[in-house]
PDB file of N, CA and C in Angstrom:
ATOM      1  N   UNK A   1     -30.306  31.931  36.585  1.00  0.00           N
ATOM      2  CA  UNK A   1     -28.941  31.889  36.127  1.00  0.00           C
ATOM      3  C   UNK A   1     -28.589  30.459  35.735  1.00  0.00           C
ATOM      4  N   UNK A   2     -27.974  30.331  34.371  1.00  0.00           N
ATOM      5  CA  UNK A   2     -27.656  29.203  33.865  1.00  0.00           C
ATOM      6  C   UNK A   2     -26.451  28.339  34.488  1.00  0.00           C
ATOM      7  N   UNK A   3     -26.033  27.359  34.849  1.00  0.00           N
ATOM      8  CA  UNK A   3     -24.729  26.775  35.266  1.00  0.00           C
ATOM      9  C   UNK A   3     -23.621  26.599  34.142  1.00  0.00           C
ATOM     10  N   UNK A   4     -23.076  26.850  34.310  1.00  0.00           N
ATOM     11  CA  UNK A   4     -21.959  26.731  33.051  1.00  0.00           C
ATOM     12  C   UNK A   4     -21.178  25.251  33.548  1.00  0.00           C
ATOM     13  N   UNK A   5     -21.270  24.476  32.054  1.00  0.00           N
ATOM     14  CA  UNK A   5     -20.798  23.051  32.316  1.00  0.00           C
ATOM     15  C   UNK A   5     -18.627  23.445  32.466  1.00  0.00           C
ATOM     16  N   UNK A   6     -18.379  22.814  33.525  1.00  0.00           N
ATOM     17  CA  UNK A   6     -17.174  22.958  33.882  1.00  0.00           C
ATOM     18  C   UNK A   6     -16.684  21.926  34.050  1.00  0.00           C
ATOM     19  N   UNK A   7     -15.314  21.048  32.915  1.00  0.00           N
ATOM     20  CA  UNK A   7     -14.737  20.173  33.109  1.00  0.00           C
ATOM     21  C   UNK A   7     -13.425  20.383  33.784  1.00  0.00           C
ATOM     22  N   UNK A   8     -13.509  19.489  34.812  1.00  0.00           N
ATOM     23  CA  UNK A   8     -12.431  19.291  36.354  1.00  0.00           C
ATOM     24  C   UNK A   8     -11.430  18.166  35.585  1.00  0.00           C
ATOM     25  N   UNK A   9     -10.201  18.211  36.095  1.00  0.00           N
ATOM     26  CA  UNK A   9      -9.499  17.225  35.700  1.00  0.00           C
ATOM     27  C   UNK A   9      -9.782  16.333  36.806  1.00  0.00           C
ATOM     28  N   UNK A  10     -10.401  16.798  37.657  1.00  0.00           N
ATOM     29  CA  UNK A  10     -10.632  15.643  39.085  1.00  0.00           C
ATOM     30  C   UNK A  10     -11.666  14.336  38.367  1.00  0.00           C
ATOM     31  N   UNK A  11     -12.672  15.260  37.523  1.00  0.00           N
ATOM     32  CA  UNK A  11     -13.762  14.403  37.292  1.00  0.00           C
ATOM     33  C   UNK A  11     -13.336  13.714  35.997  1.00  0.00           C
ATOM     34  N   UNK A  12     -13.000  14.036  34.881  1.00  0.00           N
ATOM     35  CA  UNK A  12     -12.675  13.543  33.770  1.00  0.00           C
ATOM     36  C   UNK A  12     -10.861  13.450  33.875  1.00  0.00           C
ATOM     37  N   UNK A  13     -10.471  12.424  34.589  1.00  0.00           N
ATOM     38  CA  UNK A  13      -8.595  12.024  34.358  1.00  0.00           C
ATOM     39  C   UNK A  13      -8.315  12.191  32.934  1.00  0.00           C
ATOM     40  N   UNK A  14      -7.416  12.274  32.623  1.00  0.00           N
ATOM     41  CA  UNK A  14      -6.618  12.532  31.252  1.00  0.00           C
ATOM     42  C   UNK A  14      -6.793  11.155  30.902  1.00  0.00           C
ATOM     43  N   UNK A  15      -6.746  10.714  29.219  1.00  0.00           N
ATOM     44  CA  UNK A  15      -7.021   9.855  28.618  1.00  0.00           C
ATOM     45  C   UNK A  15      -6.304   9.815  27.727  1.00  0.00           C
ATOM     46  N   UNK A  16      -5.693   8.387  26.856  1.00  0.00           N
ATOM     47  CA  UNK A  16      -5.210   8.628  25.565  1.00  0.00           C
ATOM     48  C   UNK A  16      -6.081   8.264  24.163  1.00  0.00           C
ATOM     49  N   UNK A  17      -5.470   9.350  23.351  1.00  0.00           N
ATOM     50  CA  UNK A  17      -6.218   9.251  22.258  1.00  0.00           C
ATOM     51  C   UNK A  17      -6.362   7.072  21.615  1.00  0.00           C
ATOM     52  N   UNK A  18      -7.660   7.234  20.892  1.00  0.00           N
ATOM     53  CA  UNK A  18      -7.200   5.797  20.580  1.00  0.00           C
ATOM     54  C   UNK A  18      -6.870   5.599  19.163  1.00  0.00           C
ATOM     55  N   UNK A  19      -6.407   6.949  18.656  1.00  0.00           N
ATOM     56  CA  UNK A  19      -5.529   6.558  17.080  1.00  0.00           C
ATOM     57  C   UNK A  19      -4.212   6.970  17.488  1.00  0.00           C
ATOM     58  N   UNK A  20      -3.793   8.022  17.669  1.00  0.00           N
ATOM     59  CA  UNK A  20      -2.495   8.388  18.129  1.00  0.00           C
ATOM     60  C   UNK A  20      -2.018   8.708  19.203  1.00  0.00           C
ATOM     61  N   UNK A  21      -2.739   7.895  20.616  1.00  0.00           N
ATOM     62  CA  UNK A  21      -1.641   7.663  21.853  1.00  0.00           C
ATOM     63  C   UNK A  21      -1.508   9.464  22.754  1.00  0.00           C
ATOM     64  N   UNK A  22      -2.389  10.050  21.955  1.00  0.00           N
ATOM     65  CA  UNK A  22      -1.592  11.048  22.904  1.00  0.00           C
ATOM     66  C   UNK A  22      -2.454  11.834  24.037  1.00  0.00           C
ATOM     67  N   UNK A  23      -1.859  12.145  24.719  1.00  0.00           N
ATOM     68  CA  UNK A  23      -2.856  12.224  26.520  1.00  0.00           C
ATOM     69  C   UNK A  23      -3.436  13.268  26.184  1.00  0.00           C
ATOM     70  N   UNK A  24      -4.890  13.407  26.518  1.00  0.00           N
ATOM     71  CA  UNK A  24      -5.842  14.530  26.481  1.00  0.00           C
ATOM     72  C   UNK A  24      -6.438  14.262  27.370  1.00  0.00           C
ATOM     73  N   UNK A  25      -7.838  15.637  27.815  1.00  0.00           N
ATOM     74  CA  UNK A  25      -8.080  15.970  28.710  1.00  0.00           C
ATOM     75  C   UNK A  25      -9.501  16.148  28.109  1.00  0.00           C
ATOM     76  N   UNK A  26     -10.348  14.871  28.439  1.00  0.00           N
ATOM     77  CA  UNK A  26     -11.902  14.294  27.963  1.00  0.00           C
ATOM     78  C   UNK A  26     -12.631  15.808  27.817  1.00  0.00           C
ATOM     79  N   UNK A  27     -13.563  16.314  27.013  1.00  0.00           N
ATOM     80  CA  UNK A  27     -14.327  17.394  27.248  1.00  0.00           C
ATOM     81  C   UNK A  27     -16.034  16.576  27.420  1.00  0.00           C
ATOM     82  N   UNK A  28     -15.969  15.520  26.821  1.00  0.00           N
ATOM     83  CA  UNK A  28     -17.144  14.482  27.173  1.00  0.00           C
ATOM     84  C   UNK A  28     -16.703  13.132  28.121  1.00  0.00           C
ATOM     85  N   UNK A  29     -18.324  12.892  29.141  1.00  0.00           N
ATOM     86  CA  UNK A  29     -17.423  11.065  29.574  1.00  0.00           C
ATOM     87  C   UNK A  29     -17.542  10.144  28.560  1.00  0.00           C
ATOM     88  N   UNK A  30     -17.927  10.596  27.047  1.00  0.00           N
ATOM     89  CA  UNK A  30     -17.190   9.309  26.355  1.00  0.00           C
ATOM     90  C   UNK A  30     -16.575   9.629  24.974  1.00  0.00           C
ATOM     91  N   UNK A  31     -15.419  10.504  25.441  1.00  0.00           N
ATOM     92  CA  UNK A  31     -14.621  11.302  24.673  1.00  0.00           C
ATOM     93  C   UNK A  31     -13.390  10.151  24.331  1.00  0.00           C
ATOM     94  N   UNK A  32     -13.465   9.477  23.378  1.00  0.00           N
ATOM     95  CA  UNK A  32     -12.029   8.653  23.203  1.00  0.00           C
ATOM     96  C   UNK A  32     -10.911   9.333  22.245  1.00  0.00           C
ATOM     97  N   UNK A  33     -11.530  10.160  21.077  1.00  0.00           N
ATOM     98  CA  UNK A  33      -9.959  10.680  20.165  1.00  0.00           C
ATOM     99  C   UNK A  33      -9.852  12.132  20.896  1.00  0.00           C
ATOM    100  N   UNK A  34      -8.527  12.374  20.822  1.00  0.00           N
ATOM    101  CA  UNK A  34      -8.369  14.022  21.184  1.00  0.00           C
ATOM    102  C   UNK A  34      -8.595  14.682  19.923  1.00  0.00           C
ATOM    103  N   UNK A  35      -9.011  14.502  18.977  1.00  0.00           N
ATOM    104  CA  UNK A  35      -9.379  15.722  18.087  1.00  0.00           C
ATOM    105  C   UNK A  35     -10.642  14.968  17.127  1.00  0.00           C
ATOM    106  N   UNK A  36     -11.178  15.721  16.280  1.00  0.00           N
ATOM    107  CA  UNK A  36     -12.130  15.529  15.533  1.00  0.00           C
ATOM    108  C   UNK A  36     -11.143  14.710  14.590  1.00  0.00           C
ATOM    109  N   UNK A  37     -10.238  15.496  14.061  1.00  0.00           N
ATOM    110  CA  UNK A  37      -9.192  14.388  12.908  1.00  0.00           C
ATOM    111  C   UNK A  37      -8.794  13.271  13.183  1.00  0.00           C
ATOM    112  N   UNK A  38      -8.458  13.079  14.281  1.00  0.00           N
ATOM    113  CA  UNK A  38      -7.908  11.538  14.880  1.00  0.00           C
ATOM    114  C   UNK A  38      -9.526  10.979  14.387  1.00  0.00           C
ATOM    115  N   UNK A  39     -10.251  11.616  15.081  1.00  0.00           N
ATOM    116  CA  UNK A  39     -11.894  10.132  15.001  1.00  0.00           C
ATOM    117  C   UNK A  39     -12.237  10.597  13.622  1.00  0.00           C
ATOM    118  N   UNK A  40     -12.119  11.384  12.821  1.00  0.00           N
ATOM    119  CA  UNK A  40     -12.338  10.880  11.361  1.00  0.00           C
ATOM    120  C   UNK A  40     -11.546  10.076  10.928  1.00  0.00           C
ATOM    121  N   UNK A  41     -10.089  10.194  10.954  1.00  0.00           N
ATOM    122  CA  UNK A  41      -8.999   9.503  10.326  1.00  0.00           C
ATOM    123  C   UNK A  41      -9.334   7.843  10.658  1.00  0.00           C
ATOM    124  N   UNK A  42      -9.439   7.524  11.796  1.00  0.00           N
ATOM    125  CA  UNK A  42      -9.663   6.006  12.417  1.00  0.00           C
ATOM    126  C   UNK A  42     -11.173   5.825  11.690  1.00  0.00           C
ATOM    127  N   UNK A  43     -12.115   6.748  11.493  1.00  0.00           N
ATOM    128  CA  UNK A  43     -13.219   6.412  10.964  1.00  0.00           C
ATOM    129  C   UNK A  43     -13.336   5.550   9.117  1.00  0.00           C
ATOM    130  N   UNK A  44     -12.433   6.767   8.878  1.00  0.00           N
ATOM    131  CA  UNK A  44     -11.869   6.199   7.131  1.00  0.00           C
ATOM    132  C   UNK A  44     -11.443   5.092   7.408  1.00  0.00           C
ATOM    133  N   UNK A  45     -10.467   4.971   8.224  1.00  0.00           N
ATOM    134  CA  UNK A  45      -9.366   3.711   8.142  1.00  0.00           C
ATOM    135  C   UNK A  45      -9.907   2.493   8.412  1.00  0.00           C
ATOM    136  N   UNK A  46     -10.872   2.667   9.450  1.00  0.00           N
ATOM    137  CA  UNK A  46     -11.632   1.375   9.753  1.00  0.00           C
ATOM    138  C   UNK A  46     -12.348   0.967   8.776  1.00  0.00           C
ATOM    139  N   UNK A  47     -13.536   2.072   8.155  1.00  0.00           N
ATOM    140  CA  UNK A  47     -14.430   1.466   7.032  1.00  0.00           C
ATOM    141  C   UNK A  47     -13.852   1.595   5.628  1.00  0.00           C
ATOM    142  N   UNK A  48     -13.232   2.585   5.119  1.00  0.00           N
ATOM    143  CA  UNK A  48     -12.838   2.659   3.940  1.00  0.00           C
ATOM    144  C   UNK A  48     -11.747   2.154   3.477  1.00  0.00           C
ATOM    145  N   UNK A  49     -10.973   1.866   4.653  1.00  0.00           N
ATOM    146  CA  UNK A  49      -9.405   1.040   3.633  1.00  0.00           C
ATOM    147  C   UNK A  49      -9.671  -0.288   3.431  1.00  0.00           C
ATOM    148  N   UNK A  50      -9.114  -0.488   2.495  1.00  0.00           N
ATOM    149  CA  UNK A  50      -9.749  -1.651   1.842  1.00  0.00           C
ATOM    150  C   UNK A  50      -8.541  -2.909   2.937  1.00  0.00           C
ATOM    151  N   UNK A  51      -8.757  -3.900   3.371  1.00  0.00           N
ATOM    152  CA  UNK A  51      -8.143  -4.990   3.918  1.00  0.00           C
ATOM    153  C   UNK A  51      -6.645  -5.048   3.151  1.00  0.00           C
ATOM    154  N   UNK A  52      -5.124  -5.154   3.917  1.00  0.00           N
ATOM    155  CA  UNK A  52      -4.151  -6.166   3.512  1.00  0.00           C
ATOM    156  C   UNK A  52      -4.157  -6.796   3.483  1.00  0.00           C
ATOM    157  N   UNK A  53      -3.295  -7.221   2.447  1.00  0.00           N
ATOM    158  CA  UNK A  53      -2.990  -8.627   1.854  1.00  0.00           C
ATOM    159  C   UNK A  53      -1.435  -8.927   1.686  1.00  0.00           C
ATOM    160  N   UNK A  54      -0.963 -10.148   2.359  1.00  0.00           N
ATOM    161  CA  UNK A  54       0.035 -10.601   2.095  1.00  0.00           C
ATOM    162  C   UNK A  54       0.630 -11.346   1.139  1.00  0.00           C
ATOM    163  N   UNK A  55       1.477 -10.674   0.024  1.00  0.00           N
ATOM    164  CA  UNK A  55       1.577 -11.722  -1.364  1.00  0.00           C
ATOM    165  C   UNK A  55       3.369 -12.090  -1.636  1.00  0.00           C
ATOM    166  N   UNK A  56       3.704 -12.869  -1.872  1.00  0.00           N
ATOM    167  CA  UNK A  56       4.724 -13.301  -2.341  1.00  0.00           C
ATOM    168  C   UNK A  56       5.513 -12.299  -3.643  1.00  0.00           C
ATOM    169  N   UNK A  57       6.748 -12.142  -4.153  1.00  0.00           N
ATOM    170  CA  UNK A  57       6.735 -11.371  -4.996  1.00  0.00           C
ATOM    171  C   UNK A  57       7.865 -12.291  -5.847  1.00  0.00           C
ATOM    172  N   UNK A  58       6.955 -12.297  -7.254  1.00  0.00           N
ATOM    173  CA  UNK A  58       7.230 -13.777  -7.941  1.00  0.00           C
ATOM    174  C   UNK A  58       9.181 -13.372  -8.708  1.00  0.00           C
ATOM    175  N   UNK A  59       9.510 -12.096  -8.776  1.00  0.00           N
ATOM    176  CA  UNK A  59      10.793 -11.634  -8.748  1.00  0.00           C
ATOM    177  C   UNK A  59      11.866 -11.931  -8.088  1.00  0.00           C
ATOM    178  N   UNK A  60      11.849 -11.544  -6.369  1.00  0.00           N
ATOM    179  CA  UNK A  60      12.608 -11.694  -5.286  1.00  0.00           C
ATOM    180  C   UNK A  60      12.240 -12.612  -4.469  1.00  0.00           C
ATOM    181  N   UNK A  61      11.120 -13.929  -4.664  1.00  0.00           N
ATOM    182  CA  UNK A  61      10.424 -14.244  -3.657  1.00  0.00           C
ATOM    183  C   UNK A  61      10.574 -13.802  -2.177  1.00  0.00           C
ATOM    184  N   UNK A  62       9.928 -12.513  -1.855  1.00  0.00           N
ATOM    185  CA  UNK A  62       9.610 -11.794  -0.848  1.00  0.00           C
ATOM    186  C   UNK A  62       7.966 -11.049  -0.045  1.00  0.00           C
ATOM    187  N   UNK A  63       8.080 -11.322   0.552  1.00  0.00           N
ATOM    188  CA  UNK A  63       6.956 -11.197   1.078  1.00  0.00           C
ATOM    189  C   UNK A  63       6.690  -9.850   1.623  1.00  0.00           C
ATOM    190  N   UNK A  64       5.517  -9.437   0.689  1.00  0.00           N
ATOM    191  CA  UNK A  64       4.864  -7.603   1.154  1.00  0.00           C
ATOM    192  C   UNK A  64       3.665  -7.361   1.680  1.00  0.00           C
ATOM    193  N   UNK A  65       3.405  -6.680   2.211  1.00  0.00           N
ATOM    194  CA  UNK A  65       1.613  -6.458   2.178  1.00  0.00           C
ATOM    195  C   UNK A  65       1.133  -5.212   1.135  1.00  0.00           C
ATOM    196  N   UNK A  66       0.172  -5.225   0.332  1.00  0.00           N
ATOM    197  CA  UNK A  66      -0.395  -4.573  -0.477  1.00  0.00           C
ATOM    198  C   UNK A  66      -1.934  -4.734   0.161  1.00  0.00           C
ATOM    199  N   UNK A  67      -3.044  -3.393  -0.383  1.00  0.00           N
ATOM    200  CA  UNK A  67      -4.059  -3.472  -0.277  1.00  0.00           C
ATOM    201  C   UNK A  67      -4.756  -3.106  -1.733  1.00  0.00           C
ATOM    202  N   UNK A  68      -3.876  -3.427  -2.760  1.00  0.00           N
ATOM    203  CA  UNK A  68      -4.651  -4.015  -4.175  1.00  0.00           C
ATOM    204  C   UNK A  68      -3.876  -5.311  -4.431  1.00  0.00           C
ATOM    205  N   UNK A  69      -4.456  -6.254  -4.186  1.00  0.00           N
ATOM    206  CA  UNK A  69      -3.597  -7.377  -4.716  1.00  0.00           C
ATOM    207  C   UNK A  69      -3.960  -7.766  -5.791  1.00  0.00           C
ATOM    208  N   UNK A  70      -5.161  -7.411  -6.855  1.00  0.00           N
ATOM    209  CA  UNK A  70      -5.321  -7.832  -8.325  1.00  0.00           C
ATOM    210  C   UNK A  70      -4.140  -6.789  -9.217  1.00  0.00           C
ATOM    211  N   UNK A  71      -4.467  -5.538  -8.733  1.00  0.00           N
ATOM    212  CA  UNK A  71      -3.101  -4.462  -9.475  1.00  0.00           C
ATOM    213  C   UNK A  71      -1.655  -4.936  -8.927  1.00  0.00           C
ATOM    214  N   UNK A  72      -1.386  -5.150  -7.823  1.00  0.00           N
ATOM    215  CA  UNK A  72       0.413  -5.630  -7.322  1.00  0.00           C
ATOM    216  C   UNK A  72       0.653  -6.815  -7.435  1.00  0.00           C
ATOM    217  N   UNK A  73       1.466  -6.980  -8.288  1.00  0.00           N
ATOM    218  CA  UNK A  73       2.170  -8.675  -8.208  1.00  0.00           C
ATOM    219  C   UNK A  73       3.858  -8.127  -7.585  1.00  0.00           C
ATOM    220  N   UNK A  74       4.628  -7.679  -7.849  1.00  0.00           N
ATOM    221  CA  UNK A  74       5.723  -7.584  -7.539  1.00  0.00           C
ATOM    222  C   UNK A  74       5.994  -6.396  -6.398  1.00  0.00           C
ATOM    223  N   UNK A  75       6.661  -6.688  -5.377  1.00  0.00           N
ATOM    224  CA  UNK A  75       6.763  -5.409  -4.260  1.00  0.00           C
ATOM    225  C   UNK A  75       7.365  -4.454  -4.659  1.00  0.00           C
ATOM    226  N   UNK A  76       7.080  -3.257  -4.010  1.00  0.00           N
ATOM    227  CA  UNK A  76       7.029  -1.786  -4.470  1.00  0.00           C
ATOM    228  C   UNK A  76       8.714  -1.147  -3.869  1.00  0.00           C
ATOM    229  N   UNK A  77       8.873  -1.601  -2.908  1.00  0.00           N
ATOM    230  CA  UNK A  77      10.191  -1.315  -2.601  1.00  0.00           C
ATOM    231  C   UNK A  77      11.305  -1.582  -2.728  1.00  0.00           C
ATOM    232  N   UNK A  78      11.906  -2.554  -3.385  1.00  0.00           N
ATOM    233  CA  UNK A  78      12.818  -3.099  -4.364  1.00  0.00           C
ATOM    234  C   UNK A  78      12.915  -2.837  -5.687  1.00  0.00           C
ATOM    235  N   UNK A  79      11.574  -1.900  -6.452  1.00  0.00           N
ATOM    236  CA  UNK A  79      11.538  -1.819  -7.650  1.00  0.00           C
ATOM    237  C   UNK A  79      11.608  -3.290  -9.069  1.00  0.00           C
ATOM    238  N   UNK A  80      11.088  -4.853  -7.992  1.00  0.00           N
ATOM    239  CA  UNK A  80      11.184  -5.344  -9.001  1.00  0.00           C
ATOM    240  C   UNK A  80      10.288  -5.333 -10.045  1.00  0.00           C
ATOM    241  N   UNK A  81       9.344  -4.852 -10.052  1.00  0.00           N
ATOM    242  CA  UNK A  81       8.654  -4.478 -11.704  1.00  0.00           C
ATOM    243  C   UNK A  81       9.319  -4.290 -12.819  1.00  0.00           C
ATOM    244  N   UNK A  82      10.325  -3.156 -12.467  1.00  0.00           N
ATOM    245  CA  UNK A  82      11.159  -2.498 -13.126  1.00  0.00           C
ATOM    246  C   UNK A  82      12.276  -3.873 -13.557  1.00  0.00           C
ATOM    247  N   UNK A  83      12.654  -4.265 -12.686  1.00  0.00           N
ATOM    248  CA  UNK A  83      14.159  -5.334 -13.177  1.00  0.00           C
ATOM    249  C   UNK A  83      13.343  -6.404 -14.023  1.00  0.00           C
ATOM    250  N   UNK A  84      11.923  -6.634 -13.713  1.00  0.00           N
ATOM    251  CA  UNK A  84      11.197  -7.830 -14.146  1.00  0.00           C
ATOM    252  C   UNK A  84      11.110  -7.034 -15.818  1.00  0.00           C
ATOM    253  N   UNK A  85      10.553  -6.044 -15.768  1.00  0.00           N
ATOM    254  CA  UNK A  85      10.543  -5.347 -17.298  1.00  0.00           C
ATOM    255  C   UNK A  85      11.863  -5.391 -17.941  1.00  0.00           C
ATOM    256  N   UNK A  86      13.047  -4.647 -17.579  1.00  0.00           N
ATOM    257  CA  UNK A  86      13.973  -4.881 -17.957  1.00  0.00           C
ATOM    258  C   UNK A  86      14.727  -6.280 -18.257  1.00  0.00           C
ATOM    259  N   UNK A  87      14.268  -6.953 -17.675  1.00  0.00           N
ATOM    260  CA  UNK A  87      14.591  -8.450 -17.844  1.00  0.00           C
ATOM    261  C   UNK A  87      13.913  -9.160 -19.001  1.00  0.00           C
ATOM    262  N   UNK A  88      13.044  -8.650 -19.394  1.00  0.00           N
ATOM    263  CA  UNK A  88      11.650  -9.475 -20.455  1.00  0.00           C
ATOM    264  C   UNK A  88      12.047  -8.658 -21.623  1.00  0.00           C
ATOM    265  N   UNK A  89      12.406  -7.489 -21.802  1.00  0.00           N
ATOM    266  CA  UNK A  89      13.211  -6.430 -22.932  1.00  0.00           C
ATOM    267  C   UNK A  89      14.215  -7.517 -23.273  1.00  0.00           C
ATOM    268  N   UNK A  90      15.419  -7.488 -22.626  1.00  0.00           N
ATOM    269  CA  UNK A  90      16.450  -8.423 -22.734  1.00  0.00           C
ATOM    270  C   UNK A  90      16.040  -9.712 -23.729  1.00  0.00           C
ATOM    271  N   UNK A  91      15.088 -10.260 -22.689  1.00  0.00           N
ATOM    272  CA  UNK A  91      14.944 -11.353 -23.496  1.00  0.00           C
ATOM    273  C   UNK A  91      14.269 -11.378 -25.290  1.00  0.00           C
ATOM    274  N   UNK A  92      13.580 -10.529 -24.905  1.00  0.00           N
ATOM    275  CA  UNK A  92      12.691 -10.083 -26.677  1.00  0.00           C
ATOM    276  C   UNK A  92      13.885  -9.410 -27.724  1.00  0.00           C
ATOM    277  N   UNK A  93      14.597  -8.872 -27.143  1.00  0.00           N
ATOM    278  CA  UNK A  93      15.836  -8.563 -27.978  1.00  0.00           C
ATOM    279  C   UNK A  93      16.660  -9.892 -28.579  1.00  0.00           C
ATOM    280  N   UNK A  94      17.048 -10.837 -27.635  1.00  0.00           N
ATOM    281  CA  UNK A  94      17.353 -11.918 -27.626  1.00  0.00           C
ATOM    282  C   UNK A  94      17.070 -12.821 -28.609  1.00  0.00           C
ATOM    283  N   UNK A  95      16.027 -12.926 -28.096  1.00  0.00           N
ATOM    284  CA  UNK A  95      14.669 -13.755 -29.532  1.00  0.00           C
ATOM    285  C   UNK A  95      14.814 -13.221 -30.912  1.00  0.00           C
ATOM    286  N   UNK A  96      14.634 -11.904 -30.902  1.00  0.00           N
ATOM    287  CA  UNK A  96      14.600 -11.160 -32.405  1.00  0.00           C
ATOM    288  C   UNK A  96      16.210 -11.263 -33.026  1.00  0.00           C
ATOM    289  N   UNK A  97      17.164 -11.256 -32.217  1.00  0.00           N
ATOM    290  CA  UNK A  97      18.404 -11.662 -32.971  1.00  0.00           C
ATOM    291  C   UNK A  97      18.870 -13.141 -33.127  1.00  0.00           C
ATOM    292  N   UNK A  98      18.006 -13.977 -32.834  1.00  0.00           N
ATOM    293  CA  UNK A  98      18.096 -15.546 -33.065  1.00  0.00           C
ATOM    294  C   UNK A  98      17.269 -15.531 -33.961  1.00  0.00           C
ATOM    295  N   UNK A  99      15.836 -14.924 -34.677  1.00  0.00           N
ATOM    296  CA  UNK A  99      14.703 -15.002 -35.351  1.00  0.00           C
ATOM    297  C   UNK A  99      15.737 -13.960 -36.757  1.00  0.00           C
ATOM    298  N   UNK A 100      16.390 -13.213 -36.605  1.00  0.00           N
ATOM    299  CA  UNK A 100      17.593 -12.723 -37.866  1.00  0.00           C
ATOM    300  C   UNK A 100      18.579 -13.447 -37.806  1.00  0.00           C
ATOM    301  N   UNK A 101      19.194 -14.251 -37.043  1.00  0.00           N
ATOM    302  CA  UNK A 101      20.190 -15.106 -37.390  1.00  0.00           C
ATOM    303  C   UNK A 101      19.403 -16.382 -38.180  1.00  0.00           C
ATOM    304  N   UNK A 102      18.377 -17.357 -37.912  1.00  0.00           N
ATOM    305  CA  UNK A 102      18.153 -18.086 -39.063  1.00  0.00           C
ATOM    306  C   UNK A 102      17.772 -17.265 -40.328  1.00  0.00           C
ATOM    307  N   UNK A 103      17.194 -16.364 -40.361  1.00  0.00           N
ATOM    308  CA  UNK A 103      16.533 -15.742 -41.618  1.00  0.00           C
ATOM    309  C   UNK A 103      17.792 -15.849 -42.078  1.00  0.00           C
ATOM    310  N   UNK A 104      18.607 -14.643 -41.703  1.00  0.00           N
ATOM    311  CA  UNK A 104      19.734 -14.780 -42.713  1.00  0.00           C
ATOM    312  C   UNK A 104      20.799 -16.191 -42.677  1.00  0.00           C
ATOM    313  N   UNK A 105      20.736 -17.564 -42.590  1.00  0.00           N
ATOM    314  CA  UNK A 105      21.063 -18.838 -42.665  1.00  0.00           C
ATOM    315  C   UNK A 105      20.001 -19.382 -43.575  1.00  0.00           C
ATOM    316  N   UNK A 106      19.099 -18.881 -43.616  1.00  0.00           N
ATOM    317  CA  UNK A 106      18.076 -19.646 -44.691  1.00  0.00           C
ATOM    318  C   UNK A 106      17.480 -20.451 -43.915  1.00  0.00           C
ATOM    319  N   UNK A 107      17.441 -20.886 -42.692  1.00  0.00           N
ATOM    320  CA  UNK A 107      16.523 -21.805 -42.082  1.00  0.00           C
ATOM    321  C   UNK A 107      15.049 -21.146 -41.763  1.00  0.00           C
ATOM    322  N   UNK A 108      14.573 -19.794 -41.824  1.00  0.00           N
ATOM    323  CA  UNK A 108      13.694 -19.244 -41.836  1.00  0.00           C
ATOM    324  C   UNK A 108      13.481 -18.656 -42.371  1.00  0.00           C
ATOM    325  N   UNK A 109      12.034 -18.802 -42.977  1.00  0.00           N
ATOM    326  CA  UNK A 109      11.682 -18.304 -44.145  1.00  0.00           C
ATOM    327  C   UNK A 109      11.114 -16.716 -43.693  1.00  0.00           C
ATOM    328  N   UNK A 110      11.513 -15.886 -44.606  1.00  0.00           N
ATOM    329  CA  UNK A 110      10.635 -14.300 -44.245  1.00  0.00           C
ATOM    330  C   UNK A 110       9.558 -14.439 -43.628  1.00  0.00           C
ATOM    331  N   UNK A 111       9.057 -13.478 -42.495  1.00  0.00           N
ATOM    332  CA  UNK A 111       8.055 -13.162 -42.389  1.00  0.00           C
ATOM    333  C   UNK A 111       6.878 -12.383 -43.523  1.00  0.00           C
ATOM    334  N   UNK A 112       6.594 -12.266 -44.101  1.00  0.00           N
ATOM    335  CA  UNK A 112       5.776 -11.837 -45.278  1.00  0.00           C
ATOM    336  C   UNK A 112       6.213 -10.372 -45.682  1.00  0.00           C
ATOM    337  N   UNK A 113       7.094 -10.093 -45.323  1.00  0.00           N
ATOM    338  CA  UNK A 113       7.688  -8.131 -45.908  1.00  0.00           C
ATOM    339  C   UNK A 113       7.715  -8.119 -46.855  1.00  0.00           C
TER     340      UNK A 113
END
């Protein structure tokens, strides 16, 4: 007759998970996540996320963490991309009605039309 392996809470005390904190009841002695998802999830996270980075945001000077810092220059939660775009529109509008105000003064000559 075979013994059937029987986990005691006497022998294995309750433990907490080490991604999300929450008390389980070891089925191995070196059982650290309570689920298979917790120890994949910490598995990705450890090897596959790529490192943060702390960058300045040349808009609001504010400080974010991103983990693409060649793609993010401006932080994501203020939307200054957006005011920075809208701001650079403005200005090109700007330009092009100073670049028709000499044309039509004669201080600038056509562009070739």
């Amino acid at each position: 007759m075979a013994k059937k392996s029987v986990v005691s809470s006497a022998i294995s005390p309750r433990r907490q998970c080490r991604r999300c904190s929450v008390s389980f009841t070891p089925r191995r002695s070196n059982q650290v996540y309570c689920t298979d998802s917790c120890r994949v999830d910490d598995y990705k996270e450890k090897y596959y996320s790529p490192p943060k980075v702390t960058l300045v945001c040349p808009w609001c000077n504010e400080e974010f963490d991103t983990s693409a810092p060649k793609k993010t220059i401006y932080c994501p939660e203020k939307d200054c991309q957006r005011e920075h775009a809208i701001d650079q529109m403005k200005k090109a509008r700007e330009d092009h009605k100073r670049l028709k105000d000499l044309e039509s003064q004669g201080l600038l000559a056509g562009r070739g039309r």
